[in-house]
N, C-alpha and C. Protein backbone atom coordinates (compact mmCIF):
# COMPACT_ATOMS: atom_id res chain seq x y z
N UNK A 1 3.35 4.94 -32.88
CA UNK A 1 3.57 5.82 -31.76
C UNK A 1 5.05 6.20 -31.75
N UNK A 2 5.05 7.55 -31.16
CA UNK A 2 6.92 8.13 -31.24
C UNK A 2 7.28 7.08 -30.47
N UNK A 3 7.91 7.05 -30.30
CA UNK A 3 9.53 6.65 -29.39
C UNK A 3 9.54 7.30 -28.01
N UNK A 4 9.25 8.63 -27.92
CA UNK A 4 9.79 9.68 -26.74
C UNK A 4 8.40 10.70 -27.17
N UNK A 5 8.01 11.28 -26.36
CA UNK A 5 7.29 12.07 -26.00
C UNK A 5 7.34 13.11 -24.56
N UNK A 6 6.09 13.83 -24.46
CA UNK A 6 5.92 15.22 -23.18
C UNK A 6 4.66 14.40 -22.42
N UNK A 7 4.50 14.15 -21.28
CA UNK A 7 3.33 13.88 -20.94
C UNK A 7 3.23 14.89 -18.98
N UNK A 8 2.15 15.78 -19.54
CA UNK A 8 1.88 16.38 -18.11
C UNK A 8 0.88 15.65 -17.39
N UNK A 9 1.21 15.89 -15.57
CA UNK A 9 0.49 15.70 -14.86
C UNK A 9 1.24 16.04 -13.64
N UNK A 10 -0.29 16.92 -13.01
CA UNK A 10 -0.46 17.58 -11.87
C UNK A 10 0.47 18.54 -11.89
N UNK A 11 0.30 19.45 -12.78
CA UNK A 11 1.49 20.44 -12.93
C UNK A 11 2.94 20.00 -13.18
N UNK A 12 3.60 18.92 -13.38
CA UNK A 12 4.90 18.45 -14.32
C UNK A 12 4.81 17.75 -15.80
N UNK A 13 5.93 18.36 -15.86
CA UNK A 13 6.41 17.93 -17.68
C UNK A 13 7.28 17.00 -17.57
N UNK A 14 6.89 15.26 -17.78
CA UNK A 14 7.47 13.96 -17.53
C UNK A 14 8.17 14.05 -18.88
N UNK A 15 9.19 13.11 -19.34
CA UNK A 15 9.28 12.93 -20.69
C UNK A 15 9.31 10.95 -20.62
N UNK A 16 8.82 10.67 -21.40
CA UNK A 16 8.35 9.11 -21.51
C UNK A 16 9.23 9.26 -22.70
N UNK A 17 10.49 7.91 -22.44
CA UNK A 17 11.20 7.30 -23.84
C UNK A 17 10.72 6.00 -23.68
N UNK A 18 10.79 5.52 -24.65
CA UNK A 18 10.96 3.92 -24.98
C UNK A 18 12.51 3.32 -25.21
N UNK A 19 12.47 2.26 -24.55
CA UNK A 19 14.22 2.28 -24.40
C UNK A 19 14.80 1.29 -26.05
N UNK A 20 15.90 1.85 -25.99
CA UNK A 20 16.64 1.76 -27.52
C UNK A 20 16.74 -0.22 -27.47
N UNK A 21 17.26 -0.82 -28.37
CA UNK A 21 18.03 -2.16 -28.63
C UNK A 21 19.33 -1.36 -27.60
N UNK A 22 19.37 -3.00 -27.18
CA UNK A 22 21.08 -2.44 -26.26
C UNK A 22 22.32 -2.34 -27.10
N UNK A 23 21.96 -2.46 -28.29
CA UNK A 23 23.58 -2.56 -28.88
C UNK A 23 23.50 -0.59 -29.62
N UNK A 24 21.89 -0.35 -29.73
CA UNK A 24 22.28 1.54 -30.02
C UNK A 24 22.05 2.00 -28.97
N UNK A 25 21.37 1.63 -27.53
CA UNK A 25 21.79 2.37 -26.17
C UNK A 25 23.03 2.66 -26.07
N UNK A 26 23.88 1.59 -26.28
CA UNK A 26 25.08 1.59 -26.24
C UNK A 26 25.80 2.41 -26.74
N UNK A 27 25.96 2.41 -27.65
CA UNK A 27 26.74 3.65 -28.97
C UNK A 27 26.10 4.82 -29.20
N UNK A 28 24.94 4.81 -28.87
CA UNK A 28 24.02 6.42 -28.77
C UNK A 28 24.02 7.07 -27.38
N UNK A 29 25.47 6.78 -26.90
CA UNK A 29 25.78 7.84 -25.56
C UNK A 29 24.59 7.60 -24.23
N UNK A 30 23.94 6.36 -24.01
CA UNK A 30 23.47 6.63 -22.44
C UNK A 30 22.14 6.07 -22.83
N UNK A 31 21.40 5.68 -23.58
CA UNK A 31 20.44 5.99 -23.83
C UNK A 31 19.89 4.82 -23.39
N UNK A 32 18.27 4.86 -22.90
CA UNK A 32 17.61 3.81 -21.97
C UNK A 32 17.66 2.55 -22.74
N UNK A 33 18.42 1.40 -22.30
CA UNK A 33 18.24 0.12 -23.34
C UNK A 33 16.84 -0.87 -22.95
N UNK A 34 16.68 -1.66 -24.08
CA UNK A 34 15.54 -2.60 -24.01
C UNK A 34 14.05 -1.95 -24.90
N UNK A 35 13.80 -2.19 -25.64
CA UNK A 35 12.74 -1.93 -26.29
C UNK A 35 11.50 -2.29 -25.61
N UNK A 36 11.41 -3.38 -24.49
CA UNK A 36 10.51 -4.07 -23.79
C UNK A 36 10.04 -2.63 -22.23
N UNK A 37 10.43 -2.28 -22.59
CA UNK A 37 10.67 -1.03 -21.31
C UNK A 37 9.89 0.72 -21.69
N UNK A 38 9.36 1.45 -21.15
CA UNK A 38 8.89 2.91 -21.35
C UNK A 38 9.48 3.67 -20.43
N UNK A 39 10.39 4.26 -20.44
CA UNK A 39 11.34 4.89 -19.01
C UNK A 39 10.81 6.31 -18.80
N UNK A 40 10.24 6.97 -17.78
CA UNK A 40 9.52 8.09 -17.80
C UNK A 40 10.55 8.95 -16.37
N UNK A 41 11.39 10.02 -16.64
CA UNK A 41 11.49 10.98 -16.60
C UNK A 41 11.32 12.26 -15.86
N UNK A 42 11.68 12.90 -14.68
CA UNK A 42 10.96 13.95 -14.72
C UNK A 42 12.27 15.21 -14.83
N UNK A 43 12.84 15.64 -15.81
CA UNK A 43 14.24 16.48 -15.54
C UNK A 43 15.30 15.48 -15.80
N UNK A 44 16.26 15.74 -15.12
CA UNK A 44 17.07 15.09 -14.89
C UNK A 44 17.00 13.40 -13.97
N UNK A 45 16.02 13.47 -13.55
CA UNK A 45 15.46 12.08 -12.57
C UNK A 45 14.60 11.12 -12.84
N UNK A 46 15.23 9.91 -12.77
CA UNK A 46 14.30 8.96 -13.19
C UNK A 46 13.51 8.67 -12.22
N UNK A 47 12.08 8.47 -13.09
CA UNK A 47 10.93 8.62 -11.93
C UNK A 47 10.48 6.63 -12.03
N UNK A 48 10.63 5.97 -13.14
CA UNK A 48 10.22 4.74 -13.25
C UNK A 48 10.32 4.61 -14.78
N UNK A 49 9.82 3.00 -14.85
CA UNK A 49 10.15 2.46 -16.51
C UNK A 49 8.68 1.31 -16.02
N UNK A 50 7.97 1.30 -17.33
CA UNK A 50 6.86 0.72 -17.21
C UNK A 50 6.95 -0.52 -18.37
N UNK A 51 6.72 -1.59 -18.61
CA UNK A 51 6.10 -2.32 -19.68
C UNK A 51 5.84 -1.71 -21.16
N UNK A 52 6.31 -2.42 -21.75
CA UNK A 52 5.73 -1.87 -22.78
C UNK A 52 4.70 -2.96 -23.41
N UNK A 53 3.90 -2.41 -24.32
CA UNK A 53 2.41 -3.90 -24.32
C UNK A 53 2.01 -3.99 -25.49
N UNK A 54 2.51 -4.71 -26.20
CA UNK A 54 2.66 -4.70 -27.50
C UNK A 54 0.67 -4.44 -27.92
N UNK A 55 0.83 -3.36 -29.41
CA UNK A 55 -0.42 -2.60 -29.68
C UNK A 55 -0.84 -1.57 -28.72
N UNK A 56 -0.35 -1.62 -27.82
CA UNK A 56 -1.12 -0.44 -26.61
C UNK A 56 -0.96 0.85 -27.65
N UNK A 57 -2.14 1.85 -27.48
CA UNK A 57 -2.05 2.98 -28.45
C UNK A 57 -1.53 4.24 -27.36
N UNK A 58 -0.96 5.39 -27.74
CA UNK A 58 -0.30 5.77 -27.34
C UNK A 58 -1.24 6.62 -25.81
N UNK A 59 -2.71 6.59 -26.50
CA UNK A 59 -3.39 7.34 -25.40
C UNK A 59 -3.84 6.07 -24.27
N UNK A 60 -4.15 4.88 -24.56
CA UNK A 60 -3.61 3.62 -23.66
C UNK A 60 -2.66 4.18 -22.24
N UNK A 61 -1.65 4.30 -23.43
CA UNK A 61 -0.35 4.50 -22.67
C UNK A 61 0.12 5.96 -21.78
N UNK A 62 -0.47 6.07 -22.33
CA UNK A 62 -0.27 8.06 -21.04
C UNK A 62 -1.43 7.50 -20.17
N UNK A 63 -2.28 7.33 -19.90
CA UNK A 63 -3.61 6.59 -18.90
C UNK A 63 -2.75 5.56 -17.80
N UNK A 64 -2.19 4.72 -18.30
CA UNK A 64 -1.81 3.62 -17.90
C UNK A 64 -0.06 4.78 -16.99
N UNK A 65 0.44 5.21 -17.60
CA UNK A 65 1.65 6.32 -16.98
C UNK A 65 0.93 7.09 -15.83
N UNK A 66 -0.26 8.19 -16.24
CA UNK A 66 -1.00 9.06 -15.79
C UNK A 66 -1.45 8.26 -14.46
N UNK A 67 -2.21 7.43 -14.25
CA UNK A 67 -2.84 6.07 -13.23
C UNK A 67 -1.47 5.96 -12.33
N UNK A 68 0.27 5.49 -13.14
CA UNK A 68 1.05 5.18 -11.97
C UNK A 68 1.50 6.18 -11.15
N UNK A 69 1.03 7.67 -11.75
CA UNK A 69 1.47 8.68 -11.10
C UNK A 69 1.15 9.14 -9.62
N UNK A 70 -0.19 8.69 -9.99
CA UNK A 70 -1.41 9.25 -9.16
C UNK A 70 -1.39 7.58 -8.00
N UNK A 71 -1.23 6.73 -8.40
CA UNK A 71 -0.44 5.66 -7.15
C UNK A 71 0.69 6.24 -6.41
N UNK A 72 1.06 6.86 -6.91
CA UNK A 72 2.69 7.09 -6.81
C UNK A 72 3.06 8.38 -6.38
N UNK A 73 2.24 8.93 -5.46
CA UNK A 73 2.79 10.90 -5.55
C UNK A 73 3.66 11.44 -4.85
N UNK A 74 4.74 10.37 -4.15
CA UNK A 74 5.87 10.37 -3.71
C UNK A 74 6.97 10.48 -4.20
N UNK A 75 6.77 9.96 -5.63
CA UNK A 75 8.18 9.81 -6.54
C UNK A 75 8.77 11.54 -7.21
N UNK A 76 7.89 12.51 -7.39
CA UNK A 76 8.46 13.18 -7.99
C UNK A 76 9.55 13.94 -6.66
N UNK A 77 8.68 13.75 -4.94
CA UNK A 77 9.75 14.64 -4.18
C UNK A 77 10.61 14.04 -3.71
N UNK A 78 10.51 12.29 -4.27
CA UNK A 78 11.45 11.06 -3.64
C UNK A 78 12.81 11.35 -3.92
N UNK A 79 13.80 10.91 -3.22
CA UNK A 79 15.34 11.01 -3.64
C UNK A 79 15.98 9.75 -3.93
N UNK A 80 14.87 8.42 -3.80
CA UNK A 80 15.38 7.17 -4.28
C UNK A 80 14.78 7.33 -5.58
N UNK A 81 15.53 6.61 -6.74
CA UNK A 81 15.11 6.39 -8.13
C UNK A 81 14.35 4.51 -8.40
N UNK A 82 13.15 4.59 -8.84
CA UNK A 82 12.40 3.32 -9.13
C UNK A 82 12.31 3.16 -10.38
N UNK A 83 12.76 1.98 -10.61
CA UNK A 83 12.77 1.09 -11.89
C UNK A 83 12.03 -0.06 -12.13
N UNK A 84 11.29 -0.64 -12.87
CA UNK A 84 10.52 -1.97 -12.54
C UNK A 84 8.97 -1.75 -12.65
N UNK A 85 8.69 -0.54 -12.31
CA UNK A 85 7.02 0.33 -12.09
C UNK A 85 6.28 -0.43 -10.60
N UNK A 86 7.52 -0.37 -9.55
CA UNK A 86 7.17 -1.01 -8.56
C UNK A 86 7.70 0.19 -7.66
């Protein structure tokens, strides 16, 4: 599975990364650290960072994103940023 991807829902374009080792977060200018982590995106705003589950296939994994959205339909007009998938 990529690294980073597009995943829509309910009319937005999320972008889902998987976060780098912290030592190339680091030196690659900003970039989400922890490999243990899926940091999803909407623009400029972080909407949440989910688990990552070792073997999960990538359509797993948009289901399992897609599902926290639809818990969650506060976050895209929210002005607090959530981390944790809590």
């Amino acid at each position: 599975m990529d690294g980073k991807f597009e995943l829509s829902f309910d009319g937005r374009d999320y972008t889902v990364e998987r976060g780098e080792r912290p030592e190339d977060a680091a030196a690659g200018g900003g970039a989400p650290g922890g490999r243990d982590r899926w940091y999803i995106t909407l623009g400029p705003k972080a909407i949440t960072s989910l688990d990552a589950v070792p073997g999960e296939s990538e359509g797993a994994l948009r289901e399992r994103i897609r599902r926290w959205l639809a818990e969650h339909p506060e976050m895209p007009e929210s002005e607090d940023i959530v981390f944790g998938g809590g």
